[in-house]
Each structure stands twice: as C-alpha cells, then as structure tokens.
PDB file of N, CA and C in Angstrom:
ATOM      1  N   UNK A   1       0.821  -1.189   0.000  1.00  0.00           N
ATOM      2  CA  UNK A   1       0.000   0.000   0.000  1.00  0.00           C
ATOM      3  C   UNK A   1       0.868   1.258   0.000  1.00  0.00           C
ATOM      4  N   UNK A   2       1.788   1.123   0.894  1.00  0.00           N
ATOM      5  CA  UNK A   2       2.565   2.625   0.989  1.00  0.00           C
ATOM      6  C   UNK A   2       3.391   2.716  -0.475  1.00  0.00           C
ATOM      7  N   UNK A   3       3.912   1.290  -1.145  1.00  0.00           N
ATOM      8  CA  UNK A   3       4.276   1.500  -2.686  1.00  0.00           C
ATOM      9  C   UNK A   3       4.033   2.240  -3.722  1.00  0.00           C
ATOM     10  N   UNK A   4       2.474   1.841  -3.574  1.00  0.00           N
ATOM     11  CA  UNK A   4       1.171   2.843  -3.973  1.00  0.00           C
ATOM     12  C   UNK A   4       1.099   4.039  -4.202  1.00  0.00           C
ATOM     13  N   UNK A   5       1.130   4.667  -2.472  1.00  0.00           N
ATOM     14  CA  UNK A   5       1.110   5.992  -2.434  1.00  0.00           C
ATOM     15  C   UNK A   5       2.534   6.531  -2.442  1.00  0.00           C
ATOM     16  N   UNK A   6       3.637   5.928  -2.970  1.00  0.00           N
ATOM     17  CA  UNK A   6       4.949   6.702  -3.606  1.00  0.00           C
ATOM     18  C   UNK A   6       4.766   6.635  -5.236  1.00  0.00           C
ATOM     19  N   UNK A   7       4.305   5.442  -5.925  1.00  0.00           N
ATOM     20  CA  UNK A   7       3.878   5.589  -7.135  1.00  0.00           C
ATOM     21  C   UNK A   7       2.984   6.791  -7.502  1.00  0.00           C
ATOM     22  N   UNK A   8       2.069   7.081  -6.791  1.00  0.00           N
ATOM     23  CA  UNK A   8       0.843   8.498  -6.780  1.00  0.00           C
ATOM     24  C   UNK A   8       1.166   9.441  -6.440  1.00  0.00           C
ATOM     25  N   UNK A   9       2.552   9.599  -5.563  1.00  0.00           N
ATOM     26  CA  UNK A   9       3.246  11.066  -5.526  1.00  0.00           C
ATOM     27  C   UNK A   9       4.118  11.125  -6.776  1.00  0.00           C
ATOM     28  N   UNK A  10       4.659  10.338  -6.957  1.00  0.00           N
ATOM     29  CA  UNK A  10       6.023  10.278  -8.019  1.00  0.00           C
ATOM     30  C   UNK A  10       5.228  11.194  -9.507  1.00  0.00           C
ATOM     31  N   UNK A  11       3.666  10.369  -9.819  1.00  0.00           N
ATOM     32  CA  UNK A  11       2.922  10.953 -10.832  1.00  0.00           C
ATOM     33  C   UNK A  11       2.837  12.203 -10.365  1.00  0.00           C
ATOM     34  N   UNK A  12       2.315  12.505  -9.557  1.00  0.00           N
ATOM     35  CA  UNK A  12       1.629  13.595  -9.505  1.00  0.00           C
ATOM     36  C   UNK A  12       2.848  15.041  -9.165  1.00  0.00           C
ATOM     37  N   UNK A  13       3.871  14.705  -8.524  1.00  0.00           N
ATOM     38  CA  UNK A  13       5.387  15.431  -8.650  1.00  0.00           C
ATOM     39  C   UNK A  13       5.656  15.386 -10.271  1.00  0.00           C
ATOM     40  N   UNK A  14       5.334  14.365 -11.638  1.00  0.00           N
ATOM     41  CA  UNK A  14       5.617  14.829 -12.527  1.00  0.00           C
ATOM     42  C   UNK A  14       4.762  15.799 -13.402  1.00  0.00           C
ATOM     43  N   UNK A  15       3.502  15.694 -12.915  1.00  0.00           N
ATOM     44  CA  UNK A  15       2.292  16.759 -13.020  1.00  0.00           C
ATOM     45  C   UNK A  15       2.606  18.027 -12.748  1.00  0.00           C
ATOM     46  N   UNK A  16       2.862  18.080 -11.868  1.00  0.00           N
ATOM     47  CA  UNK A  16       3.310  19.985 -11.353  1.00  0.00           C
ATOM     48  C   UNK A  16       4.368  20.495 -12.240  1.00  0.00           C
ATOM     49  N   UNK A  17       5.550  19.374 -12.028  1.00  0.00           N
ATOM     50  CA  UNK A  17       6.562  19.829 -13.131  1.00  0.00           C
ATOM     51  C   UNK A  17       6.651  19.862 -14.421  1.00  0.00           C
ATOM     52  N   UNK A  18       5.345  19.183 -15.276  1.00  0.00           N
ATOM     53  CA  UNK A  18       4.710  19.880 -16.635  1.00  0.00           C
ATOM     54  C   UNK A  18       4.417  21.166 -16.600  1.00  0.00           C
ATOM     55  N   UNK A  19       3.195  21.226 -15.338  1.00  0.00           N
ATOM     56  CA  UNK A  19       2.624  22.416 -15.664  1.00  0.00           C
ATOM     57  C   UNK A  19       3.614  23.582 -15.010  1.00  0.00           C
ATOM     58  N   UNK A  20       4.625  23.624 -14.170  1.00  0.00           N
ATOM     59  CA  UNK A  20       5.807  24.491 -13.844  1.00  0.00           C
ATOM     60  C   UNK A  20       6.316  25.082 -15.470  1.00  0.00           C
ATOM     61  N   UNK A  21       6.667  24.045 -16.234  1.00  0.00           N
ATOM     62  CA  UNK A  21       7.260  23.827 -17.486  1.00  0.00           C
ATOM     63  C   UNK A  21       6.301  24.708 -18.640  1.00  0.00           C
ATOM     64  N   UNK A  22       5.092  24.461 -18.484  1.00  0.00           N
ATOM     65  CA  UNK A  22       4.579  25.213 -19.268  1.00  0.00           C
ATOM     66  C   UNK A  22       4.160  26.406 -18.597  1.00  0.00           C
ATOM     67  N   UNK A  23       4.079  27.108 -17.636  1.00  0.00           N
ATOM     68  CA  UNK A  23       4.212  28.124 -16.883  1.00  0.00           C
ATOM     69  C   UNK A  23       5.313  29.185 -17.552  1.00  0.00           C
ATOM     70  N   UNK A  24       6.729  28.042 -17.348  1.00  0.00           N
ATOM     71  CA  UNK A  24       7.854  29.089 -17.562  1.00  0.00           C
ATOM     72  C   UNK A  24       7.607  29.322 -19.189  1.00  0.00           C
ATOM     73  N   UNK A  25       7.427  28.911 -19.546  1.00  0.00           N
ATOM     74  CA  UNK A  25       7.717  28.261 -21.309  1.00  0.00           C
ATOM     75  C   UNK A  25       6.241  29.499 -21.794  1.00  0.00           C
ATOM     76  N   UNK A  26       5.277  29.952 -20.630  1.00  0.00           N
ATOM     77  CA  UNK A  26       4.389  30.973 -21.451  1.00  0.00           C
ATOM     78  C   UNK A  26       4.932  32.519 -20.691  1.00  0.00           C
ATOM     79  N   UNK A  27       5.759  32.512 -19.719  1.00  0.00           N
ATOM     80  CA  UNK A  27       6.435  33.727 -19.344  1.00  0.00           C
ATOM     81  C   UNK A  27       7.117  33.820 -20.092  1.00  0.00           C
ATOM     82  N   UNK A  28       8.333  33.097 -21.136  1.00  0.00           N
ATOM     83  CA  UNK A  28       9.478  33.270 -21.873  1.00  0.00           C
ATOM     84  C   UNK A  28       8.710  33.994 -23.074  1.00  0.00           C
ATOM     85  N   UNK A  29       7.854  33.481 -23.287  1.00  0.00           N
ATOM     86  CA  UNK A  29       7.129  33.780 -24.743  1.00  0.00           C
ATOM     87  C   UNK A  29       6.351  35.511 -24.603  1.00  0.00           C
ATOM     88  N   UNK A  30       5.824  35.468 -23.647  1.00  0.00           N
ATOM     89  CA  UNK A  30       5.584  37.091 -23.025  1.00  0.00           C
ATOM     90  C   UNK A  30       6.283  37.947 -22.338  1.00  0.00           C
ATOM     91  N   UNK A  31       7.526  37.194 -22.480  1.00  0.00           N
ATOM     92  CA  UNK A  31       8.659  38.121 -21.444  1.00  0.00           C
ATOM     93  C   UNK A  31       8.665  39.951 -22.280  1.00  0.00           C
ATOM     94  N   UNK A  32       8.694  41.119 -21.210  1.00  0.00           N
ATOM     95  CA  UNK A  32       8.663  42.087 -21.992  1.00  0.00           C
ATOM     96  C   UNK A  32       7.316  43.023 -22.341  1.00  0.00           C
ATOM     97  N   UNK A  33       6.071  41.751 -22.417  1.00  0.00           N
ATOM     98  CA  UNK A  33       4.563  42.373 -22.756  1.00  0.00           C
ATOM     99  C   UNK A  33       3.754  42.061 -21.374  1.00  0.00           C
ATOM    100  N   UNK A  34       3.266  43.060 -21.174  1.00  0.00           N
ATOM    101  CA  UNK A  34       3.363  43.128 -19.421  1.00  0.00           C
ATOM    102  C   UNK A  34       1.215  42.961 -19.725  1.00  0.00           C
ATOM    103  N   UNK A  35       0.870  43.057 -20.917  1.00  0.00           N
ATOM    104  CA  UNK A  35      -0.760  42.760 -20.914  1.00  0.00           C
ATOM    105  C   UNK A  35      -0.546  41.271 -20.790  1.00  0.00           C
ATOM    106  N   UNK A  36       0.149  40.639 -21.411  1.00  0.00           N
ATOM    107  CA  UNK A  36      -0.179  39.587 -21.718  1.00  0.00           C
ATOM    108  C   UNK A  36       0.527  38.495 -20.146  1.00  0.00           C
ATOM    109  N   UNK A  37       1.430  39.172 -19.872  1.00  0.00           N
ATOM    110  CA  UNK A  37       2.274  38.787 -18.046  1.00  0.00           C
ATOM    111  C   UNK A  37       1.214  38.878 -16.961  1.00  0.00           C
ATOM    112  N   UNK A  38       0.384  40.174 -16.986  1.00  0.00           N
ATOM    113  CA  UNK A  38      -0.597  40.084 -15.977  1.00  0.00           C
ATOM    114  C   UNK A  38      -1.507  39.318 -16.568  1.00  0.00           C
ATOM    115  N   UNK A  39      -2.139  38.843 -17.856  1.00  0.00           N
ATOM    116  CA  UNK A  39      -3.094  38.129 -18.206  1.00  0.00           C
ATOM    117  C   UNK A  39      -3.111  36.461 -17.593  1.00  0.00           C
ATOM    118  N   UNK A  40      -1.482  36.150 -17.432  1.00  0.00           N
ATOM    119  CA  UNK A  40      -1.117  34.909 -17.033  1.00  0.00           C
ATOM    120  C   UNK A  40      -0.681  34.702 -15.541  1.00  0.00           C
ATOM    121  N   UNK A  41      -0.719  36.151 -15.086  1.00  0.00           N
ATOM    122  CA  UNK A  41      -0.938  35.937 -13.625  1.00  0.00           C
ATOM    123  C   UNK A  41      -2.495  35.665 -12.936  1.00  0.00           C
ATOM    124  N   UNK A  42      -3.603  36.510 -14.034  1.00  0.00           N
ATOM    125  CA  UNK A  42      -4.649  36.685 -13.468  1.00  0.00           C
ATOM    126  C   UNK A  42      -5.742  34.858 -13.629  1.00  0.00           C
ATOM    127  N   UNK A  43      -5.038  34.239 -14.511  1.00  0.00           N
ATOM    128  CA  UNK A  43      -5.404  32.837 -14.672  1.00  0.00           C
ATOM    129  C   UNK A  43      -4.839  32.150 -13.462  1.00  0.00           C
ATOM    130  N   UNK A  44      -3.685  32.104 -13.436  1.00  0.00           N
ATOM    131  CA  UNK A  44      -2.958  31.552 -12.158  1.00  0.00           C
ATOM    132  C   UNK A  44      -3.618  31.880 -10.677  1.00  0.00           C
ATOM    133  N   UNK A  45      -4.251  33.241 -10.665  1.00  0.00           N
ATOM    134  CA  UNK A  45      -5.197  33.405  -9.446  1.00  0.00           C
ATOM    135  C   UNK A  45      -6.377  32.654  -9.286  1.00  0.00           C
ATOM    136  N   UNK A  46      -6.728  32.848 -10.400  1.00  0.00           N
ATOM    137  CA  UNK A  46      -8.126  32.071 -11.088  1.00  0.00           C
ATOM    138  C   UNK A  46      -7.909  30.371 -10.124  1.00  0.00           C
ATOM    139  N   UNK A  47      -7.093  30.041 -11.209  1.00  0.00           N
ATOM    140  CA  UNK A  47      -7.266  28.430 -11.109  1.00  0.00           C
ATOM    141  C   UNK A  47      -6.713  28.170  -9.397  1.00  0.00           C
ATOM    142  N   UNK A  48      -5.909  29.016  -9.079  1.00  0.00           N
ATOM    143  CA  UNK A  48      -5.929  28.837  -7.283  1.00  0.00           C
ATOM    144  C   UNK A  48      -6.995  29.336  -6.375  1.00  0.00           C
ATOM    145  N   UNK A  49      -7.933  29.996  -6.915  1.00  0.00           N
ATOM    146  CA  UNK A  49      -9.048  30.306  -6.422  1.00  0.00           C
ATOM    147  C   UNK A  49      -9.909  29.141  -6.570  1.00  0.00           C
ATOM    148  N   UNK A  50     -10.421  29.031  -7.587  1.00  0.00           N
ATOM    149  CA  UNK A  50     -11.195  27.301  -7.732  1.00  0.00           C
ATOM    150  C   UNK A  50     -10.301  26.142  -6.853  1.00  0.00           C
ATOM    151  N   UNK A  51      -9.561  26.050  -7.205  1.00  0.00           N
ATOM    152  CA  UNK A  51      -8.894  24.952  -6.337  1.00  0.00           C
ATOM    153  C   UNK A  51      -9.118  24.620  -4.575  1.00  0.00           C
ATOM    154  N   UNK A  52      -8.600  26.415  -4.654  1.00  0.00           N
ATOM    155  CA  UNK A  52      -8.710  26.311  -3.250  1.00  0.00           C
ATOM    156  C   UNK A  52     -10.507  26.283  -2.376  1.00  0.00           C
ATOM    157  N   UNK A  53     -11.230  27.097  -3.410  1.00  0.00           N
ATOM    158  CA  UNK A  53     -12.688  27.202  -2.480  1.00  0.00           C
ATOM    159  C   UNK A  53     -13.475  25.635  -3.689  1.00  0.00           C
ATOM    160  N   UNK A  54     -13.021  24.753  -4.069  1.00  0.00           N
ATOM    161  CA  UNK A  54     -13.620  23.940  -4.422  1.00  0.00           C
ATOM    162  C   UNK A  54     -13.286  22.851  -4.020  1.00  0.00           C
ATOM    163  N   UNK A  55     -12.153  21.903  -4.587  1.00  0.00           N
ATOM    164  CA  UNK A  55     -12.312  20.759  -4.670  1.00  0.00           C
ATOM    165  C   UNK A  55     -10.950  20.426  -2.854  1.00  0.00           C
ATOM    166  N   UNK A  56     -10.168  21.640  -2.511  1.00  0.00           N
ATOM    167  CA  UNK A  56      -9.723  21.908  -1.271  1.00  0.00           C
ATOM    168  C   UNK A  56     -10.405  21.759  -0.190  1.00  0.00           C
ATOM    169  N   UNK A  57     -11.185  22.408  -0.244  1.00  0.00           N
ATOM    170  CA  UNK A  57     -12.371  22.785   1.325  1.00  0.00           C
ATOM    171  C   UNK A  57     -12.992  20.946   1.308  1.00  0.00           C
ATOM    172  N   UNK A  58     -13.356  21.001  -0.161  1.00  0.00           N
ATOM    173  CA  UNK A  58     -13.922  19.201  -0.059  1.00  0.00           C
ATOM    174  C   UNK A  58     -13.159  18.318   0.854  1.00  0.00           C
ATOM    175  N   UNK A  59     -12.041  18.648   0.450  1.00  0.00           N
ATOM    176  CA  UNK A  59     -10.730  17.213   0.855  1.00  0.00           C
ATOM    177  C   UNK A  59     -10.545  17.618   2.466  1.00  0.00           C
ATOM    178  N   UNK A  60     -10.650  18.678   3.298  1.00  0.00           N
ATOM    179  CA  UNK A  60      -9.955  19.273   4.906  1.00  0.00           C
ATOM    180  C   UNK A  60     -10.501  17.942   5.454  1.00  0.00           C
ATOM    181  N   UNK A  61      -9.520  17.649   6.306  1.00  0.00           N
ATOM    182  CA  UNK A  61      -9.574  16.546   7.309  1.00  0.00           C
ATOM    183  C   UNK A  61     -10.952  16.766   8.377  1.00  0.00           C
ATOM    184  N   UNK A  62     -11.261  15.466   8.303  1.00  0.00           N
ATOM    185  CA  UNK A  62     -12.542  15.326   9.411  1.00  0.00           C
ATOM    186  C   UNK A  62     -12.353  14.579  10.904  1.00  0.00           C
ATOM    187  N   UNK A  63     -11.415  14.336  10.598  1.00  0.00           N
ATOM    188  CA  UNK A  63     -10.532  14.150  12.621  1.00  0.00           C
ATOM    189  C   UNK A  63      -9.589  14.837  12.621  1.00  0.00           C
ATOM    190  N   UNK A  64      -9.317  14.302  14.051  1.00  0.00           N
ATOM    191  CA  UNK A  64      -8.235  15.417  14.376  1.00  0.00           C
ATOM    192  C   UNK A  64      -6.716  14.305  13.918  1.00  0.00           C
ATOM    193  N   UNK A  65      -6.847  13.280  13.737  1.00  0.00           N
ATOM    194  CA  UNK A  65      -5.534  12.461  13.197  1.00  0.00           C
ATOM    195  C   UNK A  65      -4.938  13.313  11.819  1.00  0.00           C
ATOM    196  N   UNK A  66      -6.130  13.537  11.076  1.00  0.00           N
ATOM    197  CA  UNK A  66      -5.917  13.735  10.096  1.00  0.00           C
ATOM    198  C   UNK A  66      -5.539  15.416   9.663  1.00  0.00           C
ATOM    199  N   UNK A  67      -6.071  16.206  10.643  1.00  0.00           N
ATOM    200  CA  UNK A  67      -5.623  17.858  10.723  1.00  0.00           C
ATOM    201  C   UNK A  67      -4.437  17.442  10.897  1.00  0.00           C
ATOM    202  N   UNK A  68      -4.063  16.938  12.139  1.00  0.00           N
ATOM    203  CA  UNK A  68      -2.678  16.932  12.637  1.00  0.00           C
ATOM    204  C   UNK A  68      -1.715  16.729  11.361  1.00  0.00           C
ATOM    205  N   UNK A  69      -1.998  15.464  10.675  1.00  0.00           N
ATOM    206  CA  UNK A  69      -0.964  15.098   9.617  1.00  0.00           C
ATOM    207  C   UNK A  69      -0.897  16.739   8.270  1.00  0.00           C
ATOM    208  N   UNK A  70      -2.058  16.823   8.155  1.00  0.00           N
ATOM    209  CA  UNK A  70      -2.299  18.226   6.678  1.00  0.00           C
ATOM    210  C   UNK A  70      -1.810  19.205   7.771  1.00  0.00           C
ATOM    211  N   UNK A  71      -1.756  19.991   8.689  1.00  0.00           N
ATOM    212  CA  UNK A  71      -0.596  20.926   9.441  1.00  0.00           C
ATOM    213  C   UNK A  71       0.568  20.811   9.708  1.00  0.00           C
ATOM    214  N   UNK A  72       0.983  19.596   9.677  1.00  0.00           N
ATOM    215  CA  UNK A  72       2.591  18.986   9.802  1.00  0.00           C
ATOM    216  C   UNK A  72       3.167  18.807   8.646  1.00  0.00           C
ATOM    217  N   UNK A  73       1.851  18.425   7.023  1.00  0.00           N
ATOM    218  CA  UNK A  73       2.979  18.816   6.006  1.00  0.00           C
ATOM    219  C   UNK A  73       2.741  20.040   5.650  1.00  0.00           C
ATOM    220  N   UNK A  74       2.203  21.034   5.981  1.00  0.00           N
ATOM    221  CA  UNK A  74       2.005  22.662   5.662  1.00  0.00           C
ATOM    222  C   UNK A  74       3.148  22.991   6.703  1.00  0.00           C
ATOM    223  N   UNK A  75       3.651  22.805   7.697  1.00  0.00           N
ATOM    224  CA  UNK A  75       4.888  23.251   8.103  1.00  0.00           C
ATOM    225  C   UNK A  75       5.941  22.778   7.634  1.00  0.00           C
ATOM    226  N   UNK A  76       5.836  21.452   7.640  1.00  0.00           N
ATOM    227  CA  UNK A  76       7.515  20.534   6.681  1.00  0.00           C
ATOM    228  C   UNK A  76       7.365  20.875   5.084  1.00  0.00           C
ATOM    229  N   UNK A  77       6.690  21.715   4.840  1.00  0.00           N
ATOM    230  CA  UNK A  77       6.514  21.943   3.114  1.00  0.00           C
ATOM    231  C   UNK A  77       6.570  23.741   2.638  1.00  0.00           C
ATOM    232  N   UNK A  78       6.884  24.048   3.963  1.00  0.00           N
ATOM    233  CA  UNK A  78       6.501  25.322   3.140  1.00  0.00           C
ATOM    234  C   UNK A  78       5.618  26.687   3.624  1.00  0.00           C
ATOM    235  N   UNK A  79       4.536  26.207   4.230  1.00  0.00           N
ATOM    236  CA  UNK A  79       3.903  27.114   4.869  1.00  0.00           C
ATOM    237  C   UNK A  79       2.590  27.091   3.489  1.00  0.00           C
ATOM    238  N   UNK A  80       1.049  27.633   3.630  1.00  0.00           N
ATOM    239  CA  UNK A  80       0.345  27.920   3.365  1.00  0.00           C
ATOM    240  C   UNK A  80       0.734  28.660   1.896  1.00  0.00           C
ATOM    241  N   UNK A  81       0.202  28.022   0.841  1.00  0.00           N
ATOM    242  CA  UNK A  81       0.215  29.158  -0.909  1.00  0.00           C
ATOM    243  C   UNK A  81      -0.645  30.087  -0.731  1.00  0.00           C
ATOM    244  N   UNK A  82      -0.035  30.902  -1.111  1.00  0.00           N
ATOM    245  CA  UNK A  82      -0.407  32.242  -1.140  1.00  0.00           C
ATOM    246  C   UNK A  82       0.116  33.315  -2.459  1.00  0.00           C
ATOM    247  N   UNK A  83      -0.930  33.474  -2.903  1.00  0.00           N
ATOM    248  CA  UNK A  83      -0.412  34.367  -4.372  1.00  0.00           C
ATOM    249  C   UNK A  83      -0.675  35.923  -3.809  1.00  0.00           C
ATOM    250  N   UNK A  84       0.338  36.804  -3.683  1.00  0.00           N
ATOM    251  CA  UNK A  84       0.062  37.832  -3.199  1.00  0.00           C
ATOM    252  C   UNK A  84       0.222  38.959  -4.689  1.00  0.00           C
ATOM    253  N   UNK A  85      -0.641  39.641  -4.299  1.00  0.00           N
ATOM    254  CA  UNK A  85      -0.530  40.861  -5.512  1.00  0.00           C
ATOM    255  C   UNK A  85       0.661  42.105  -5.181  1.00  0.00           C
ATOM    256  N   UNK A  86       0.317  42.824  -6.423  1.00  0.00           N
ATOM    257  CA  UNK A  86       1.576  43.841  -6.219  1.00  0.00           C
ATOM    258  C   UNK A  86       0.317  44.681  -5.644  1.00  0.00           C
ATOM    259  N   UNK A  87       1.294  45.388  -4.891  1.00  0.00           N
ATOM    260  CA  UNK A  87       0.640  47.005  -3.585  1.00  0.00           C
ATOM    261  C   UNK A  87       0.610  48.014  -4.911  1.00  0.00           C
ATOM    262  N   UNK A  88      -0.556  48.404  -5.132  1.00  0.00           N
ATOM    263  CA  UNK A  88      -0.695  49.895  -6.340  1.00  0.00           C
ATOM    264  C   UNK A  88       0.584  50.633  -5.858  1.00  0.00           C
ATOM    265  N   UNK A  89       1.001  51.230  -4.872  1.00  0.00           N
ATOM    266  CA  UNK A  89       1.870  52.113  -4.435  1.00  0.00           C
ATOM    267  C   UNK A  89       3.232  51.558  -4.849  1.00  0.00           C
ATOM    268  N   UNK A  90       3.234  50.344  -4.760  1.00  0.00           N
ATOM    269  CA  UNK A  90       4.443  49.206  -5.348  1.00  0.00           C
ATOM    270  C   UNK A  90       4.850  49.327  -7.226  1.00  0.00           C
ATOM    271  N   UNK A  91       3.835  49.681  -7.482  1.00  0.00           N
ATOM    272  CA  UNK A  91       3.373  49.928  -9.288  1.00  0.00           C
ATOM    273  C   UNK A  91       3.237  51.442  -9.495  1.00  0.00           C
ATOM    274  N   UNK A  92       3.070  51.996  -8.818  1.00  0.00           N
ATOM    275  CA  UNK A  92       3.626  53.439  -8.851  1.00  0.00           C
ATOM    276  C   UNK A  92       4.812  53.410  -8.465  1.00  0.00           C
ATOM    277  N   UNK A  93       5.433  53.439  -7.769  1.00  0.00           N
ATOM    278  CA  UNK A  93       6.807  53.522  -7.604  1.00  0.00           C
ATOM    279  C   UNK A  93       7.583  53.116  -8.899  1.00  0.00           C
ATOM    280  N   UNK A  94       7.247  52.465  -9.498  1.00  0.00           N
ATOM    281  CA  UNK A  94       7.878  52.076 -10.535  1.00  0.00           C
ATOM    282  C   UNK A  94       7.926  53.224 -11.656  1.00  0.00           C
ATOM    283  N   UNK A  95       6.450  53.417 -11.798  1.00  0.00           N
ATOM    284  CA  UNK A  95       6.334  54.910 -12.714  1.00  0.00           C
ATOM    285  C   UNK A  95       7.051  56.246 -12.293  1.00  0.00           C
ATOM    286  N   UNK A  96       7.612  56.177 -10.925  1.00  0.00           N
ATOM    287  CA  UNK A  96       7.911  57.314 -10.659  1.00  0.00           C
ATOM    288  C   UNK A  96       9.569  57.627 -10.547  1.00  0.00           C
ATOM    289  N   UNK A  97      10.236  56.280 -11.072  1.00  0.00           N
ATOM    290  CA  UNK A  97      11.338  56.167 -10.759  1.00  0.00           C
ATOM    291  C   UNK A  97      12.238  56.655 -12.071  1.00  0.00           C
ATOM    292  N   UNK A  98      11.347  56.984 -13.260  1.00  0.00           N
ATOM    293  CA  UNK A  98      11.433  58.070 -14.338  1.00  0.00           C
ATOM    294  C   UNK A  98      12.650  58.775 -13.905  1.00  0.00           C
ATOM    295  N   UNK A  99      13.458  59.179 -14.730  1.00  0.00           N
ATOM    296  CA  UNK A  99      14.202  60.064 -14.425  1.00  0.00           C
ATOM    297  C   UNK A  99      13.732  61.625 -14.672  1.00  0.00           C
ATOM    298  N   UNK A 100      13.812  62.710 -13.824  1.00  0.00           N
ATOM    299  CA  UNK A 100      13.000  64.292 -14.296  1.00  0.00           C
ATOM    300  C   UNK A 100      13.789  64.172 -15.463  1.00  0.00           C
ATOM    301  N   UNK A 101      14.503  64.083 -16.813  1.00  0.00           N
ATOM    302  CA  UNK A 101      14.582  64.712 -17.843  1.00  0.00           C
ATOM    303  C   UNK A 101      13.614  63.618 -18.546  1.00  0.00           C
ATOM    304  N   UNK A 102      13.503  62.412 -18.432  1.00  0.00           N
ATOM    305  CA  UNK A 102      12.154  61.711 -19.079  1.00  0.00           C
ATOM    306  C   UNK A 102      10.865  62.751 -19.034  1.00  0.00           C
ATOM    307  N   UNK A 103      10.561  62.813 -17.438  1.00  0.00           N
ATOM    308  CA  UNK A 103       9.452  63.210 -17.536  1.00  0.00           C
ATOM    309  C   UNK A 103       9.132  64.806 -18.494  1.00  0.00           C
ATOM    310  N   UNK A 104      10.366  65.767 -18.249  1.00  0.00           N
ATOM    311  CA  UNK A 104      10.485  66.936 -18.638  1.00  0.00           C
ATOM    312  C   UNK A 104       9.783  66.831 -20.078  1.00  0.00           C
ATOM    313  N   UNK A 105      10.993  65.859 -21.126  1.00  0.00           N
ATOM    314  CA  UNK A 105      10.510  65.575 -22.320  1.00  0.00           C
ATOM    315  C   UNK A 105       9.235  65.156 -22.613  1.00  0.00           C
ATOM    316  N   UNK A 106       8.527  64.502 -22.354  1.00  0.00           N
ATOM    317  CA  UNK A 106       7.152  64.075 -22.369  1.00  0.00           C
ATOM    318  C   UNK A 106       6.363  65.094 -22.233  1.00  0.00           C
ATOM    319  N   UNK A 107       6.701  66.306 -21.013  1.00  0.00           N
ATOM    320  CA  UNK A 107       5.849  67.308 -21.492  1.00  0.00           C
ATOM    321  C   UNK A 107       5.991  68.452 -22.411  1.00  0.00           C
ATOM    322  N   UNK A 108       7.314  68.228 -22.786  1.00  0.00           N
ATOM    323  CA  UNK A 108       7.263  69.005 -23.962  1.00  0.00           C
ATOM    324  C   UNK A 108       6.850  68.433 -25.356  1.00  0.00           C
ATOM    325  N   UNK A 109       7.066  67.504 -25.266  1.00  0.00           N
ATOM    326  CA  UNK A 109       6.205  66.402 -26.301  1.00  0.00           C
ATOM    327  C   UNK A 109       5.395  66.809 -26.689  1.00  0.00           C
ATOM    328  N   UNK A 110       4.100  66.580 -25.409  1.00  0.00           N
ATOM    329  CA  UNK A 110       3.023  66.934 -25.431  1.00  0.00           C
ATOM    330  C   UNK A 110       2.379  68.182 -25.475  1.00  0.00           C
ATOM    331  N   UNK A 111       3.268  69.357 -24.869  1.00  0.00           N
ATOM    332  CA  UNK A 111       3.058  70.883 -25.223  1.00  0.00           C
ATOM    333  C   UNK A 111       3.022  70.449 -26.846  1.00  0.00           C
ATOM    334  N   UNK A 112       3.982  70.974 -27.322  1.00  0.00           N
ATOM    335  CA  UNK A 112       3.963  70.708 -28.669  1.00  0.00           C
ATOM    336  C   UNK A 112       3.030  70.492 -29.692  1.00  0.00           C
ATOM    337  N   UNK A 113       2.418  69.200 -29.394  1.00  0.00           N
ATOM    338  CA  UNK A 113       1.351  68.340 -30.149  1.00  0.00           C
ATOM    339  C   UNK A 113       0.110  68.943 -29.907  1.00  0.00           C
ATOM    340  N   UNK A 114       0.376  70.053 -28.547  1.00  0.00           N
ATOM    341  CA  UNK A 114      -1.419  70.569 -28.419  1.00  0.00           C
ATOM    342  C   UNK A 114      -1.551  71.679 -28.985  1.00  0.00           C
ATOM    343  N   UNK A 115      -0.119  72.802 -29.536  1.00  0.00           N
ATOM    344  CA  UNK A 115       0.039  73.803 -30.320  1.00  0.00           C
ATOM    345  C   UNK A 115      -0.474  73.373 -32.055  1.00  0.00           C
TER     346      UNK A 115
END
C-alpha cells in the first residue's frame, strides 16, 4: 500500500513539473509584454481560487488524526500558498522612478502636439 502511495506522488510530482514547465515556457514567450504577463498571472489566481474554495475545502480533514498530519505537512513543506498581488503604491513607484529629464521631455512632447 505505501508503494502505492509513492507511485501516486512520483505521478503527480511529474504533473506539477509539466505544468511548472509550461508556466515558464508561457512567461518566456511574453517576457517584456506586461498585458499579456498580468493576463497569465490573473489565470494563475483564477485556477488557485477554484482549487482552493472547491475541490480543497472538499478534501480538509474530518478528525483530528488527520488535521494533525495536513498541518505537519504545511509546516515541513513550506507554509500555506499564497499568491500575493503587487501594492498599487508598489506599481507606482515604478512609474515614478522616471528620471526628471524623461518626464520633462514628455511634457514638452506633449506641449507641442497641443500647439
């Protein structure tokens, strides 16, 4: 039996590392286009959202044998997934890190174009 359940991790460890694989393999391809980077973050929320309020909540242990074991591998594994977003102020900062002769130019740019 325990054979078993190393055969059913072994699969399922090569499962993640497909989809790891095709993960990286659709960042390489959008590296640079930041619509199409957040488009593949906002799926990745997605499908951890279903996961987690669907077929997750199904599976939570119904004794306490069994909490005990799913909290002992959430500490020996890692701690709780968590996809955290960027802080707006985190994404501004970025815009603001412009250098003043960027920004200068841009408004003369734009003076310009409204003459």
């Amino acid at each position: 039996m325990n054979n078993n359940k190393n055969i059913e991790s072994e699969k399922l460890s090569c499962k993640l590392q497909a989809i790891a694989t095709v993960v990286y393999d659709a960042v390489q391809v959008s590296q640079g286009d930041s619509v199409a980077l957040l488009a593949l973050l906002r799926q990745l929320e997605q499908l951890h959202r279903e996961i987690r309020d669907g077929v997750f909540q199904e599976s939570l242990p119904v004794n306490r044998r069994q909490l005990y074991s799913l909290l002992k591998d959430i500490e020996s594994e890692g701690g709780w997934p968590y996809i955290e977003r960027i802080r707006l102020q985190a994404f501004l900062a970025n815009l603001l890190q412009e250098t003043p002769e960027e920004n200068s130019h841009e408004i003369l740019e734009s003076d310009r174009s409204c003459s």
